[in-house]
C-alpha atoms as a PDB file:
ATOM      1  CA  UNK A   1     -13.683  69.079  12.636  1.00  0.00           C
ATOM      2  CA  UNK A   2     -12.854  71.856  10.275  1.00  0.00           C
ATOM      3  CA  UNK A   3     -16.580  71.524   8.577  1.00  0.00           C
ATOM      4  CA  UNK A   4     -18.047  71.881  11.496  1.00  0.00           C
ATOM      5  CA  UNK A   5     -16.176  75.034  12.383  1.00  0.00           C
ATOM      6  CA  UNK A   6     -17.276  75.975   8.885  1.00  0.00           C
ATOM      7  CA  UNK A   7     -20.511  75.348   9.578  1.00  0.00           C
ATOM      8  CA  UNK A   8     -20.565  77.060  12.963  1.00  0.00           C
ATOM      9  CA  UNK A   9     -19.093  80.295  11.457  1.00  0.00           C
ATOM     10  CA  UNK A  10     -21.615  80.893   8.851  1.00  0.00           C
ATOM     11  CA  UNK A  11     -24.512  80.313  11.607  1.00  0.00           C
ATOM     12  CA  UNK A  12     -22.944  83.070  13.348  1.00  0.00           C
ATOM     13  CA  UNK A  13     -22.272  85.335   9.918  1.00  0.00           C
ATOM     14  CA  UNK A  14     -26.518  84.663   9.202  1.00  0.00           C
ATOM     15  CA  UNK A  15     -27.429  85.128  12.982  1.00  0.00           C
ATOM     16  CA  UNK A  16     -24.760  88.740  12.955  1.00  0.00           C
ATOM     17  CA  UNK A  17     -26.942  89.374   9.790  1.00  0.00           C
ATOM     18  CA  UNK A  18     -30.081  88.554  10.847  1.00  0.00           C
ATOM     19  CA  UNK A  19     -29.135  91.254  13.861  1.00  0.00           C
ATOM     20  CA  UNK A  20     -28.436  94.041  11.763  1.00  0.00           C
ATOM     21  CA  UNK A  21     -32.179  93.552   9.872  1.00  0.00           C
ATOM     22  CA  UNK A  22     -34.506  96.464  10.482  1.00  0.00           C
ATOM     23  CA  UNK A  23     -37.412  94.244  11.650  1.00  0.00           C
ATOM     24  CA  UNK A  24     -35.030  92.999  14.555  1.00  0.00           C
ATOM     25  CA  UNK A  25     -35.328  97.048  16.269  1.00  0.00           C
ATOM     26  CA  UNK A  26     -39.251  96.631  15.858  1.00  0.00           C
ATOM     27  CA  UNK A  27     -40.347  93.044  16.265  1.00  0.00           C
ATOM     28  CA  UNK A  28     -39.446  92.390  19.492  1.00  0.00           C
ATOM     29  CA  UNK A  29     -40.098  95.773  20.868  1.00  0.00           C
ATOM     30  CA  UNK A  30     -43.943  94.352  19.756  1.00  0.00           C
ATOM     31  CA  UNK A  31     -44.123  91.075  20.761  1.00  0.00           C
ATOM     32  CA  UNK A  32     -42.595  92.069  24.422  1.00  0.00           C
ATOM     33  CA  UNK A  33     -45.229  94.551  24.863  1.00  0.00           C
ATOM     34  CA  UNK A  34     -48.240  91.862  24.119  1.00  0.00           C
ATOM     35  CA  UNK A  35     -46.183  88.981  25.916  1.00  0.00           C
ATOM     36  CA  UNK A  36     -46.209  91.229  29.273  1.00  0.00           C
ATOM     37  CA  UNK A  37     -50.041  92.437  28.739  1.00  0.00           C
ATOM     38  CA  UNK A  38     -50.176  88.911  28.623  1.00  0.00           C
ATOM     39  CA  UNK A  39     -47.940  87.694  31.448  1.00  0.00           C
ATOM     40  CA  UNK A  40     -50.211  89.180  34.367  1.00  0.00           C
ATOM     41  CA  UNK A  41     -53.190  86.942  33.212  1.00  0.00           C
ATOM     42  CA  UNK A  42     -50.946  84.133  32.479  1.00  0.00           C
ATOM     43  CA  UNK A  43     -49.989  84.364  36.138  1.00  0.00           C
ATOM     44  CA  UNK A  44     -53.575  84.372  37.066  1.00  0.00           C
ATOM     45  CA  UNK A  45     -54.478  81.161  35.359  1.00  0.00           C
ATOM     46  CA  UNK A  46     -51.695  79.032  36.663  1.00  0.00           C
ATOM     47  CA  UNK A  47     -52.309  80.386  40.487  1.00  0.00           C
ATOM     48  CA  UNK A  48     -56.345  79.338  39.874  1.00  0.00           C
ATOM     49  CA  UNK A  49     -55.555  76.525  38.057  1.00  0.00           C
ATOM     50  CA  UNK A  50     -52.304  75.454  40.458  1.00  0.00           C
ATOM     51  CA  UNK A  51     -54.042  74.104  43.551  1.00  0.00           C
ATOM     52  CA  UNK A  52     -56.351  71.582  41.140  1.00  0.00           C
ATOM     53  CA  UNK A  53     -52.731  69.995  40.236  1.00  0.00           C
ATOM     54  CA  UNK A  54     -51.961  69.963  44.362  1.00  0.00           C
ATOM     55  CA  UNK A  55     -49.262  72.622  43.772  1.00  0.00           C
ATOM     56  CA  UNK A  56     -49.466  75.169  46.762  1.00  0.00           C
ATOM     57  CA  UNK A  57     -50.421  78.012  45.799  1.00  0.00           C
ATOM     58  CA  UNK A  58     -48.213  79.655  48.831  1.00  0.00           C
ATOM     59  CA  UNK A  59     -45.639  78.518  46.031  1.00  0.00           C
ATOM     60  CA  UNK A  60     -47.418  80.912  43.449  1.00  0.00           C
ATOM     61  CA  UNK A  61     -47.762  83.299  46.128  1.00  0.00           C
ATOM     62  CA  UNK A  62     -44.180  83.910  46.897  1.00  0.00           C
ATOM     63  CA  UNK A  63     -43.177  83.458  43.361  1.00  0.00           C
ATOM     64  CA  UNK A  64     -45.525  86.454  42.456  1.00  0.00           C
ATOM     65  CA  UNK A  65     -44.178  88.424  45.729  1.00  0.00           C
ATOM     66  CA  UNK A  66     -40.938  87.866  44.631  1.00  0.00           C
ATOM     67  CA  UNK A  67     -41.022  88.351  40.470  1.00  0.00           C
ATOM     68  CA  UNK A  68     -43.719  91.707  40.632  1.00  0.00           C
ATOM     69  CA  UNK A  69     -43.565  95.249  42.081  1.00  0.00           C
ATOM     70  CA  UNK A  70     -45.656  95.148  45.622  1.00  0.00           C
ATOM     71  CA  UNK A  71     -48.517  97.106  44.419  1.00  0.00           C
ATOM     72  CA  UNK A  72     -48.799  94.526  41.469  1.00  0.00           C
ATOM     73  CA  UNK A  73     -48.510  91.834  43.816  1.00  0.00           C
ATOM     74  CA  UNK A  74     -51.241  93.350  46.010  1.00  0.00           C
ATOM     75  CA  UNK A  75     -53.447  92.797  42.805  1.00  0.00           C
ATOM     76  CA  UNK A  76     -52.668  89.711  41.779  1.00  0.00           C
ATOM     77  CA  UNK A  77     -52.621  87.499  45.221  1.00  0.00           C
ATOM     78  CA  UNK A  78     -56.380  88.499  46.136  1.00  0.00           C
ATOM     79  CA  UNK A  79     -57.588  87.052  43.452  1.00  0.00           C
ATOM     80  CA  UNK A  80     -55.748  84.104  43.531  1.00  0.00           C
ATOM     81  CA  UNK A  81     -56.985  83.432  46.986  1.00  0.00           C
ATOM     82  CA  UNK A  82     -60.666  83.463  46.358  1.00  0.00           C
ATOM     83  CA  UNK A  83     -61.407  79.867  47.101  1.00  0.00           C
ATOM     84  CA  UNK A  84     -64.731  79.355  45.258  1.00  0.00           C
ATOM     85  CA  UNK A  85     -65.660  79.121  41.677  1.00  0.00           C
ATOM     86  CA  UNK A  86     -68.330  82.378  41.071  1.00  0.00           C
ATOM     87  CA  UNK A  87     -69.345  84.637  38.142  1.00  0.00           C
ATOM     88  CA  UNK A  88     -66.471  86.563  38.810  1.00  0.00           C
ATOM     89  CA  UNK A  89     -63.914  84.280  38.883  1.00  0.00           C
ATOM     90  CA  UNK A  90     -64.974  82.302  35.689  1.00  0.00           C
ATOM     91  CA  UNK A  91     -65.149  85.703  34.087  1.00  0.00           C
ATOM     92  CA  UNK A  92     -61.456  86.086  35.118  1.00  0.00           C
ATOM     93  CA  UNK A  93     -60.576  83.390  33.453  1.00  0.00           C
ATOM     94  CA  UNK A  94     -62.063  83.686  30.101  1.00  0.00           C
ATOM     95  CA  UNK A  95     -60.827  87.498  30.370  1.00  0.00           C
ATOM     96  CA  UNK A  96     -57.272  86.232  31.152  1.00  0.00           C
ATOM     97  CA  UNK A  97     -57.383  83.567  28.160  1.00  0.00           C
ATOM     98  CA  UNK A  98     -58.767  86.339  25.915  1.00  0.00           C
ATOM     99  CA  UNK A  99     -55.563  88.544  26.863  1.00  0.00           C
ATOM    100  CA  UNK A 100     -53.285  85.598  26.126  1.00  0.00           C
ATOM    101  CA  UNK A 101     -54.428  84.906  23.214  1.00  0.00           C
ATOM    102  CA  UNK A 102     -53.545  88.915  22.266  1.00  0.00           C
ATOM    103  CA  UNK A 103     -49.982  88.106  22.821  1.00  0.00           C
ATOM    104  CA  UNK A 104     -50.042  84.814  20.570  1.00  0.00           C
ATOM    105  CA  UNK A 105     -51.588  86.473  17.849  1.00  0.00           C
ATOM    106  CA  UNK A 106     -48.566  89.004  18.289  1.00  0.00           C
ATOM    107  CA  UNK A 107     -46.451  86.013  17.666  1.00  0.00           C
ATOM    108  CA  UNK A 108     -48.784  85.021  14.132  1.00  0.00           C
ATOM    109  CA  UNK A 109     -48.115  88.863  13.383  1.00  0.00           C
ATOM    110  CA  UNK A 110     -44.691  88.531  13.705  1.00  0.00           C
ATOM    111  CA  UNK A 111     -44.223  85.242  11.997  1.00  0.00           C
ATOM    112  CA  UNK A 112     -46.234  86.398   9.064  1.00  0.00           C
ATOM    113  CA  UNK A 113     -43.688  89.161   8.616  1.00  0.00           C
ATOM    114  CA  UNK A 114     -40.456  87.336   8.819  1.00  0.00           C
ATOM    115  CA  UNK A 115     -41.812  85.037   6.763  1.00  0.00           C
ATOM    116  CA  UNK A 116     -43.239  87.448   4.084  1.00  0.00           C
ATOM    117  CA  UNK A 117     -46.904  85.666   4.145  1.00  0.00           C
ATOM    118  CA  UNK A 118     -50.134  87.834   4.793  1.00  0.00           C
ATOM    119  CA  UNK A 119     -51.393  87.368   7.879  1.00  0.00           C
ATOM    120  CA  UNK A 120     -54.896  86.052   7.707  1.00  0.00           C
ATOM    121  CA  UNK A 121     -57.512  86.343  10.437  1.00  0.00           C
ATOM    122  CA  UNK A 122     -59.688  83.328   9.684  1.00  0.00           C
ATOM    123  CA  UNK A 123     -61.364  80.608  11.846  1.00  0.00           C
ATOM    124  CA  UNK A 124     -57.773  78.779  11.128  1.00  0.00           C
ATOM    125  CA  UNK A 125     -56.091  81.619  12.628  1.00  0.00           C
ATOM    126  CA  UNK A 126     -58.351  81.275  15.744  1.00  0.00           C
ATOM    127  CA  UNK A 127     -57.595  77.787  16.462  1.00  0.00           C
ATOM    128  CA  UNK A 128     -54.157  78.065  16.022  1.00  0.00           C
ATOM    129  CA  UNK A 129     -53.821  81.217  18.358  1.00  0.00           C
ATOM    130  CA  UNK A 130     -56.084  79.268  21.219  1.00  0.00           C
ATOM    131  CA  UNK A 131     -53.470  76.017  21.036  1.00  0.00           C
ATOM    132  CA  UNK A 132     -50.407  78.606  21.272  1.00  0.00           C
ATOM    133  CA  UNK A 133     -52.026  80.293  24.521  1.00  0.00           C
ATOM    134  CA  UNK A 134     -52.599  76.810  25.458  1.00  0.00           C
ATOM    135  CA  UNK A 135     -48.699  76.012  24.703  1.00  0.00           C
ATOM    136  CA  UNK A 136     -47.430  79.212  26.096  1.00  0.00           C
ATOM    137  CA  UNK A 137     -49.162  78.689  29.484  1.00  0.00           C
ATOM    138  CA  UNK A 138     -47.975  75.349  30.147  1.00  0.00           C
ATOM    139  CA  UNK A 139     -44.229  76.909  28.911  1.00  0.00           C
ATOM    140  CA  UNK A 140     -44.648  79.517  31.567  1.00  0.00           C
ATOM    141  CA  UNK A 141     -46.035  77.009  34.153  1.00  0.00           C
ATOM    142  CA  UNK A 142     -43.653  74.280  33.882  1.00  0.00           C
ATOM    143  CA  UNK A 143     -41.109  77.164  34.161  1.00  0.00           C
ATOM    144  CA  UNK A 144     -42.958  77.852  37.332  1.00  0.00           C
ATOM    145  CA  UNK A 145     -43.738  74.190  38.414  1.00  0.00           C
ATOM    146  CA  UNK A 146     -40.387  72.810  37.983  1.00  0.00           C
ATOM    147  CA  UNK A 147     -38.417  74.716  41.143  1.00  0.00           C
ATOM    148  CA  UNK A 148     -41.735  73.734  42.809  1.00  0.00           C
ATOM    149  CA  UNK A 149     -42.044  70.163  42.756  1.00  0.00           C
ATOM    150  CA  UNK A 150     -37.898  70.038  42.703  1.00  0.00           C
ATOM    151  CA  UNK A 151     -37.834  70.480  46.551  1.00  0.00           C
ATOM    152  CA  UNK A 152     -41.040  68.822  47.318  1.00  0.00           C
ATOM    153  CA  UNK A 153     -40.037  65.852  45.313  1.00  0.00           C
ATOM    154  CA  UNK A 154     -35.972  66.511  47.114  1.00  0.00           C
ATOM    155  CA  UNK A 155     -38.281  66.267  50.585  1.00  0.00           C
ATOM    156  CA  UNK A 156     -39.752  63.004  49.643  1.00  0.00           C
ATOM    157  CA  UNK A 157     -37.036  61.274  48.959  1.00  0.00           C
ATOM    158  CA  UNK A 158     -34.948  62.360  51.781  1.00  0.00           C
ATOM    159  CA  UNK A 159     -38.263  60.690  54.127  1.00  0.00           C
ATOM    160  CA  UNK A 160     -38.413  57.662  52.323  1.00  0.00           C
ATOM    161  CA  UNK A 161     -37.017  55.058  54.669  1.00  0.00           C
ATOM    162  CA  UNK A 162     -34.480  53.935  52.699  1.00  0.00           C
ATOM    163  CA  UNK A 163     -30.368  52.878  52.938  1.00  0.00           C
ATOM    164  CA  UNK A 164     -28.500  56.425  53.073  1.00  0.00           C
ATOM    165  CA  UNK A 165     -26.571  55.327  50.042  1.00  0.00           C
ATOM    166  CA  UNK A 166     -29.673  54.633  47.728  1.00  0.00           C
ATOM    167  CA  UNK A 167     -30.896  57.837  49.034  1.00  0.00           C
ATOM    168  CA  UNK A 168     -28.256  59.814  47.835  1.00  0.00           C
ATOM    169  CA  UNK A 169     -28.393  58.228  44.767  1.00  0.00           C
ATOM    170  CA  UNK A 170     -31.640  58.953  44.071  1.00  0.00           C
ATOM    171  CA  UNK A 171     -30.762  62.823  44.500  1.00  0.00           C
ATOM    172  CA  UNK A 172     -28.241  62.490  42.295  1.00  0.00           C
ATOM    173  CA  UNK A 173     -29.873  60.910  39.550  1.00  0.00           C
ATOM    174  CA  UNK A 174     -33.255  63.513  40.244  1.00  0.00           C
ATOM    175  CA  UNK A 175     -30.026  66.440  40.015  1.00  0.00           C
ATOM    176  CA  UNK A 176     -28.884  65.121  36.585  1.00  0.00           C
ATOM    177  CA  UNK A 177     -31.970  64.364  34.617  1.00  0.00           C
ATOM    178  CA  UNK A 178     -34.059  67.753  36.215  1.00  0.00           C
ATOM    179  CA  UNK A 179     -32.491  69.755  33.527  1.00  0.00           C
ATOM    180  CA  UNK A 180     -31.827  67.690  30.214  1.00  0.00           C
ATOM    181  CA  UNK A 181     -35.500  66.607  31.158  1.00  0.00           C
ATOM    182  CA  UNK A 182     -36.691  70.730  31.502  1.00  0.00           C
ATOM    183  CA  UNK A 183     -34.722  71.822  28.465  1.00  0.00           C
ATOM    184  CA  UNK A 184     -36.494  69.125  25.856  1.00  0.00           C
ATOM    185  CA  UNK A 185     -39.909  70.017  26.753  1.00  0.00           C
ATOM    186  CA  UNK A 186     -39.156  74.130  26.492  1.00  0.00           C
ATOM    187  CA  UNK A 187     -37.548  73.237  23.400  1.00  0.00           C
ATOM    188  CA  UNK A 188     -40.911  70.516  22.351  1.00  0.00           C
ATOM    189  CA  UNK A 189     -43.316  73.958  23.013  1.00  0.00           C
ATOM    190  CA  UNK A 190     -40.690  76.597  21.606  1.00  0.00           C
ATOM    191  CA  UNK A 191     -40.479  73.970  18.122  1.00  0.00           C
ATOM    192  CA  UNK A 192     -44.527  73.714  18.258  1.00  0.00           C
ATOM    193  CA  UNK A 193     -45.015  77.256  18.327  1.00  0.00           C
ATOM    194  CA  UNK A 194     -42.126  78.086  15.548  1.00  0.00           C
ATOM    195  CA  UNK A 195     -44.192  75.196  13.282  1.00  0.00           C
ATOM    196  CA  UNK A 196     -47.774  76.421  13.277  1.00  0.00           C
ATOM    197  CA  UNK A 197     -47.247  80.070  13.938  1.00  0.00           C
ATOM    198  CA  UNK A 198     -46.687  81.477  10.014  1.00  0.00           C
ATOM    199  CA  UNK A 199     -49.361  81.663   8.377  1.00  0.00           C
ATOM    200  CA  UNK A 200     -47.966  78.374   5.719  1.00  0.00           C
ATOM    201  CA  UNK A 201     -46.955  75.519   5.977  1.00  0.00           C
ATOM    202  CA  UNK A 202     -43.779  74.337   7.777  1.00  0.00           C
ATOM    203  CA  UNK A 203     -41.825  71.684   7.716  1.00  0.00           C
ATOM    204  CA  UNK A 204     -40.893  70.989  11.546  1.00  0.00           C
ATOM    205  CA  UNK A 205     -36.906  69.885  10.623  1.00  0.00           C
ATOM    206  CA  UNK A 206     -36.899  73.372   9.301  1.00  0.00           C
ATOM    207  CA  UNK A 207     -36.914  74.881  13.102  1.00  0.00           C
ATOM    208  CA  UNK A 208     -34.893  72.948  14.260  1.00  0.00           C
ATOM    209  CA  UNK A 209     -31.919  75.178  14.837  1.00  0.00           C
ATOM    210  CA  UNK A 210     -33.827  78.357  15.306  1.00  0.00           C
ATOM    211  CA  UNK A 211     -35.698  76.611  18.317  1.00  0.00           C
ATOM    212  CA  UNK A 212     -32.595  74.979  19.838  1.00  0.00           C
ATOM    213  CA  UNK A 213     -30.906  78.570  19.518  1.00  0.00           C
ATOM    214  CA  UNK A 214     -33.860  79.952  21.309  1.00  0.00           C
ATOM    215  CA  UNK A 215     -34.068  77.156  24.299  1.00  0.00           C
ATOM    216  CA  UNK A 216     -30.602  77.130  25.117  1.00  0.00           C
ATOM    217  CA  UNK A 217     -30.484  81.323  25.505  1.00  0.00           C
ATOM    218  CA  UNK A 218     -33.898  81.328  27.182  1.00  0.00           C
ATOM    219  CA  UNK A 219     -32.669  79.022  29.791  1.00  0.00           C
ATOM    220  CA  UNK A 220     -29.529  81.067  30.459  1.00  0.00           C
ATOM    221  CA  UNK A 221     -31.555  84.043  30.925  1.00  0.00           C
ATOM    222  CA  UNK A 222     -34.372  82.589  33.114  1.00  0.00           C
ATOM    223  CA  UNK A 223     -31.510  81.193  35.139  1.00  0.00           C
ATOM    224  CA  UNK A 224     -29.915  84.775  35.601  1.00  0.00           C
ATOM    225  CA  UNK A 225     -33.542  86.400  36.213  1.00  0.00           C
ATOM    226  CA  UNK A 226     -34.666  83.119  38.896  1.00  0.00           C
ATOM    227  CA  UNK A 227     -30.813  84.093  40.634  1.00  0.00           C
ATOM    228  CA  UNK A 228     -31.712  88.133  40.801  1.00  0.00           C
ATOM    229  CA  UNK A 229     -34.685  87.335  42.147  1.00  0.00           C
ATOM    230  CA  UNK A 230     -33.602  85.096  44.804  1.00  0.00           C
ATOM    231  CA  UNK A 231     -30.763  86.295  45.694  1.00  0.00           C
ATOM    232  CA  UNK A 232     -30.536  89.967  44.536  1.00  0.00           C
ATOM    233  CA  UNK A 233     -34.272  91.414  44.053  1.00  0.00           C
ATOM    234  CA  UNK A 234     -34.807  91.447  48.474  1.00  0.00           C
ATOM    235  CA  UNK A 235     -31.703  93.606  48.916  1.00  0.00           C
ATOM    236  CA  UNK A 236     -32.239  96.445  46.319  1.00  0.00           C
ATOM    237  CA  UNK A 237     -33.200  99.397  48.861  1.00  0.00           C
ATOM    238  CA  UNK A 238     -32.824 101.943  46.434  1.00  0.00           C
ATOM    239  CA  UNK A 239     -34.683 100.992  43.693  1.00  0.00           C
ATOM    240  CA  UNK A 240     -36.972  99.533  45.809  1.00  0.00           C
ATOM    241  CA  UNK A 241     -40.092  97.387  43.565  1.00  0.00           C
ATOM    242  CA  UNK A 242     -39.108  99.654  40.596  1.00  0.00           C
ATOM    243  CA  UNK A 243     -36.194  98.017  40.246  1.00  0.00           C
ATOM    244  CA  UNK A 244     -38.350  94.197  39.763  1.00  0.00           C
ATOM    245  CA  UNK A 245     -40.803  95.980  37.445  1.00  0.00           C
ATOM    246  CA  UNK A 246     -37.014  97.079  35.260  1.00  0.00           C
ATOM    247  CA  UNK A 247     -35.786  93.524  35.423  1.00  0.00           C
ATOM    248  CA  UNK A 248     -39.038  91.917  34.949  1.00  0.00           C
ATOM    249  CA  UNK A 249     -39.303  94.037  31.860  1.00  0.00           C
ATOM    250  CA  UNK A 250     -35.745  93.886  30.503  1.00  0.00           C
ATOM    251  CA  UNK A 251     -35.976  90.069  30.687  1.00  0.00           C
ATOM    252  CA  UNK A 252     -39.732  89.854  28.647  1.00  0.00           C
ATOM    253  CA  UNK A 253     -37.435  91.951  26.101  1.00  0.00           C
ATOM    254  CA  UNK A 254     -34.516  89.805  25.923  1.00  0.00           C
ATOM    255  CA  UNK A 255     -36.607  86.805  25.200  1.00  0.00           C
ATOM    256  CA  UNK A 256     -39.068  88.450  22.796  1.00  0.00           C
ATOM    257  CA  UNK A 257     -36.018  89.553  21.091  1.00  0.00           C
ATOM    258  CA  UNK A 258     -33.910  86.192  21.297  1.00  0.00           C
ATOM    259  CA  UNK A 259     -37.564  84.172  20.344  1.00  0.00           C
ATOM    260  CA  UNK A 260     -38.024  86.389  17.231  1.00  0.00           C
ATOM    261  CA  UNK A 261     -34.268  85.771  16.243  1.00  0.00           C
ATOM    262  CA  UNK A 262     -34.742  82.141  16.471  1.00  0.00           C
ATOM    263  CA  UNK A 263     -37.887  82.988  14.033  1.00  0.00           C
ATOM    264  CA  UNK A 264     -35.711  84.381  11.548  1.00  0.00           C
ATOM    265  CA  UNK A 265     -33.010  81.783  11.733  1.00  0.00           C
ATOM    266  CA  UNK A 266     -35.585  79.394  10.768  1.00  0.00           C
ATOM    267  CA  UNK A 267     -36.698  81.718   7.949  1.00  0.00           C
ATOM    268  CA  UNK A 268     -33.425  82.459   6.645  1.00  0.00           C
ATOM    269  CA  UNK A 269     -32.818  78.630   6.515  1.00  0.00           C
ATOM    270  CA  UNK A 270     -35.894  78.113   4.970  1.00  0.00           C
ATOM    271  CA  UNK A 271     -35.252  80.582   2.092  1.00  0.00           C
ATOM    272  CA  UNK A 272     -31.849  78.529   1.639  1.00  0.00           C
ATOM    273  CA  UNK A 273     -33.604  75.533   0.340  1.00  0.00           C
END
């Protein structure tokens, strides 16, 4: 017991350290401003590519209603409700995935840095940047998909015609394993993208901590963010949409910032060795 609150007190020590570092006021502050460039075309991929995986895309719809400012919203939603496949929405697309990709190579950048490696643009460097975009949107969708598919799936069982007692065992068990299931596939992208974002090679035990750090805050914070949208957002007269554009902001921060911490736990354990 005592080595493990050994253990736990220098990971806080490093991670108060790591805090203090001068690229911790600047990295973040970067990679939040390319992850929300990115987050608006990120949106528009998963509402175009939602209905193809029979999620309704009223789902998307109110998700967007609820998460952006109205005249954002007003945007976004058209598009998203153009039911054929033209010129103009296949050039959508390939703009979106091109904007994307801007806010994983923000994420090389920044791994290069805390990992004091140059940061090479080669073909290498391409194909890694289109698999994180790749990784990043189905983060961001299962993030979406989940609360989705919880109350459709909920719905289905409740219909089945089965004994009341199975029923309600079934809930249960869907109510326990939702979340330990959630949690190890953020963590399987957040590891993935910690691995093959520096520009060297990694060894994947090496992230370990840094990534578990990073899923465990990120799901605390989407939880508080999903709760002040749902129940909070709708009654804020004053601010009005300003106040979802603050939030929605504040939280792309607090997870840039908590993501490139994780980074430099990894680093700083890497160093160790």
């Amino acid at each position: 017991m005592s080595k493990i609150n050994t253990n736990f007190r220098k990971f806080i020590k490093d991670v108060l350290e790591l805090m203090r570092k001068p690229v911790m006021s600047v990295l973040p502050g970067q990679l939040s401003f390319f992850l929300l460039l990115s987050l608006i075309p990120m949106m528009l991929i998963i509402g175009l590519v939602a209905p193809l995986l029979s999620v309704p895309l009223e789902s998307i719809v109110d998700l967007i209603n609820s998460g952006f400012p109205a005249d954002t919203s007003s945007l976004i939603i058209p598009l998203l409700e153009e039911k054929t496949l033209n010129y103009s929405t296949i050039f959508l697309i390939i703009s979106a995935v091109l904007l994307v990709s801007k806010g994983t190579r923000s994420i090389m950048s920044v791994a290069s840095i805390i990992y004091g490696v140059e940061d090479k643009k080669n073909i290498r460097g391409i194909i890694k940047s289109i698999i994180m975009s790749i990784l990043l949107i189905l983060l961001f969708s299962f993030i979406i998909v989940i609360p989705v598919y919880s109350s459709r799936i909920l719905t289905i069982i409740n219909k089945l015609d089965l004994i009341s007692k199975v029923s309600d065992n079934l809930i249960f068990l869907y109510g326990v394993i939702k979340w330990p299931i959630s949690i190890f596939i953020i963590y399987i992208n957040i590891k993935i993208i910690y691995t093959i974002s520096p520009n060297k090679r990694i060894n994947p035990k090496s992230v370990n901590k840094g990534a578990i750090f990073t899923t465990v805050l990120w799901t605390i914070l989407t939880s508080i963010y999903s709760f002040y949208i749902s129940n909070i957002s709708s009654y804020n007269v004053y601010y009005g949409s300003a106040s979802k554009l603050i939030v929605l902001m504040l939280w792309i921060y607090l997870i840039s910032y908590i993501f490139v911490l994780g980074m430099s736990i990894n680093a700083n354990i890497t160093r160790q060795k």
